[in-house]
C-alpha atoms as a PDB file:
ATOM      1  CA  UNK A   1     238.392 102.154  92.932  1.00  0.00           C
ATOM      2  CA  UNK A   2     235.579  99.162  93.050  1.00  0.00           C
ATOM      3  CA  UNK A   3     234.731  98.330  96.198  1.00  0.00           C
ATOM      4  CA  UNK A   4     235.726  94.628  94.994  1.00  0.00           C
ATOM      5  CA  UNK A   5     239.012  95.960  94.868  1.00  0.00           C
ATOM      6  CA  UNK A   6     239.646  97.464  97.759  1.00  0.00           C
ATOM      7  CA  UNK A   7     241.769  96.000 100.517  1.00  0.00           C
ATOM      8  CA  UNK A   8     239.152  94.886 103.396  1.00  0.00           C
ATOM      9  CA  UNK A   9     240.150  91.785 104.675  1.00  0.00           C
ATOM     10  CA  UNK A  10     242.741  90.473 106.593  1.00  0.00           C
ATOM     11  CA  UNK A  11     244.346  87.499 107.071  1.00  0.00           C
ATOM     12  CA  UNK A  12     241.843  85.942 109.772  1.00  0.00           C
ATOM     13  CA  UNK A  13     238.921  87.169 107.540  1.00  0.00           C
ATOM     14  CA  UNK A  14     240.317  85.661 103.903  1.00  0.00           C
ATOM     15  CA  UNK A  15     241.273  82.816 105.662  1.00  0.00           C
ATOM     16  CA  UNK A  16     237.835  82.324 107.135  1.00  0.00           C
ATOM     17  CA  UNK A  17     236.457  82.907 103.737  1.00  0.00           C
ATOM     18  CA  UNK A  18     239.257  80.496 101.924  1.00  0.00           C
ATOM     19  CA  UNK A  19     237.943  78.017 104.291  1.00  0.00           C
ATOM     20  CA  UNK A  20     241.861  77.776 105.398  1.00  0.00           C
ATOM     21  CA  UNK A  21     243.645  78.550 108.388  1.00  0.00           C
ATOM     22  CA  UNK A  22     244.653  82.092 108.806  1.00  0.00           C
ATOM     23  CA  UNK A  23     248.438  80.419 109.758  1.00  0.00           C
ATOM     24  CA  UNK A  24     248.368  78.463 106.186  1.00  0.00           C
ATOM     25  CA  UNK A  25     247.309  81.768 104.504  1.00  0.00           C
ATOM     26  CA  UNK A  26     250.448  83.706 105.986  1.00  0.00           C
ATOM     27  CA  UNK A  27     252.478  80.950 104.801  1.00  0.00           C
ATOM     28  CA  UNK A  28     251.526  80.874 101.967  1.00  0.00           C
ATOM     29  CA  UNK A  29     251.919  84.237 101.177  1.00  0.00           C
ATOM     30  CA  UNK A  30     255.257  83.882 102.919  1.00  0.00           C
ATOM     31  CA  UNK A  31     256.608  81.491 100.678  1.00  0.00           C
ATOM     32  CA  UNK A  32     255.193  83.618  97.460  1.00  0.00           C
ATOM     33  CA  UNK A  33     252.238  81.329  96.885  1.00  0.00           C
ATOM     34  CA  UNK A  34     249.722  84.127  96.750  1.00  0.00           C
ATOM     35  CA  UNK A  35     251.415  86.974  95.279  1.00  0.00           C
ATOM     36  CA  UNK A  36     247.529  88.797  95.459  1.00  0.00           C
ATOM     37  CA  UNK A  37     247.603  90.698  98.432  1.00  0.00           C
ATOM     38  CA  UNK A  38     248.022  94.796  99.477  1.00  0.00           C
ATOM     39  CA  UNK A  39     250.928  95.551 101.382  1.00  0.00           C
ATOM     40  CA  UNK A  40     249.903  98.563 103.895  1.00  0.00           C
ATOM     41  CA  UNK A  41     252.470  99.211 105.943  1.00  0.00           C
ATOM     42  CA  UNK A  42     253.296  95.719 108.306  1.00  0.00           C
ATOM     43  CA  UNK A  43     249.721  94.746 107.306  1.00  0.00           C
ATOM     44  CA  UNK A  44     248.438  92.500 104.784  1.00  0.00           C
ATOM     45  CA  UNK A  45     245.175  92.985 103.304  1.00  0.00           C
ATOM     46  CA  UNK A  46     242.871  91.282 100.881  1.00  0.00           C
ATOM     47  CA  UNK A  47     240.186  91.913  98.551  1.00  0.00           C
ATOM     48  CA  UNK A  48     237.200  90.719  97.269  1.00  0.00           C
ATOM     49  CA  UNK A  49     238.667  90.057  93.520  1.00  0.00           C
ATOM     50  CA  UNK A  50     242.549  88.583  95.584  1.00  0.00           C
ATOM     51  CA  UNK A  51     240.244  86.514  97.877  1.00  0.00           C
ATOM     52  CA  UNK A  52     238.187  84.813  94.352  1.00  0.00           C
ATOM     53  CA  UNK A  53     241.358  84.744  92.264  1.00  0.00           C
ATOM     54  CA  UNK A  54     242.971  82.420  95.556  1.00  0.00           C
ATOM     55  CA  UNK A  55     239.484  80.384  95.340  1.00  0.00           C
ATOM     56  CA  UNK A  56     239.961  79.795  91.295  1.00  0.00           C
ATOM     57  CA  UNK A  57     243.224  78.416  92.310  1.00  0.00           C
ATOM     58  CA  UNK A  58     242.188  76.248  95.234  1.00  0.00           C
ATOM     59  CA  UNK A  59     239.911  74.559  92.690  1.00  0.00           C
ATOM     60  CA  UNK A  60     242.162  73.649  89.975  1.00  0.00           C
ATOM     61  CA  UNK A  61     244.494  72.408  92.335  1.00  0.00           C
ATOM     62  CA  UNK A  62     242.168  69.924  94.502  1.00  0.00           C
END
């Protein structure tokens, strides 16, 4: 696996990346609007490729 794949953030990193909070990024993901995430365990993680896929969709939305 590509290290821009693998699952290395969590939701307080991403969100400081995203430029969001990290409670908007749980919501979010709570109400299914990112569906690009890995599910380990109770923990969410991100990765590098999830966390630019989310910033492609930020843009087209602002």
């Amino acid at each position: 696996m590509q290290s821009e794949n693998l699952p290395q953030y969590d939701y307080f990193q991403a969100a400081e990346i995203l430029g969001i909070s990290h409670a908007t990024l749980r919501r979010w993901v709570a109400d299914g609007k990112i569906k690009n995430y890995f599910k380990l365990g109770n923990k969410v993680r991100f990765s590098q490729n999830h966390i630019s896929e989310i910033l492609k969709s930020l843009e087209v939305h602002v």
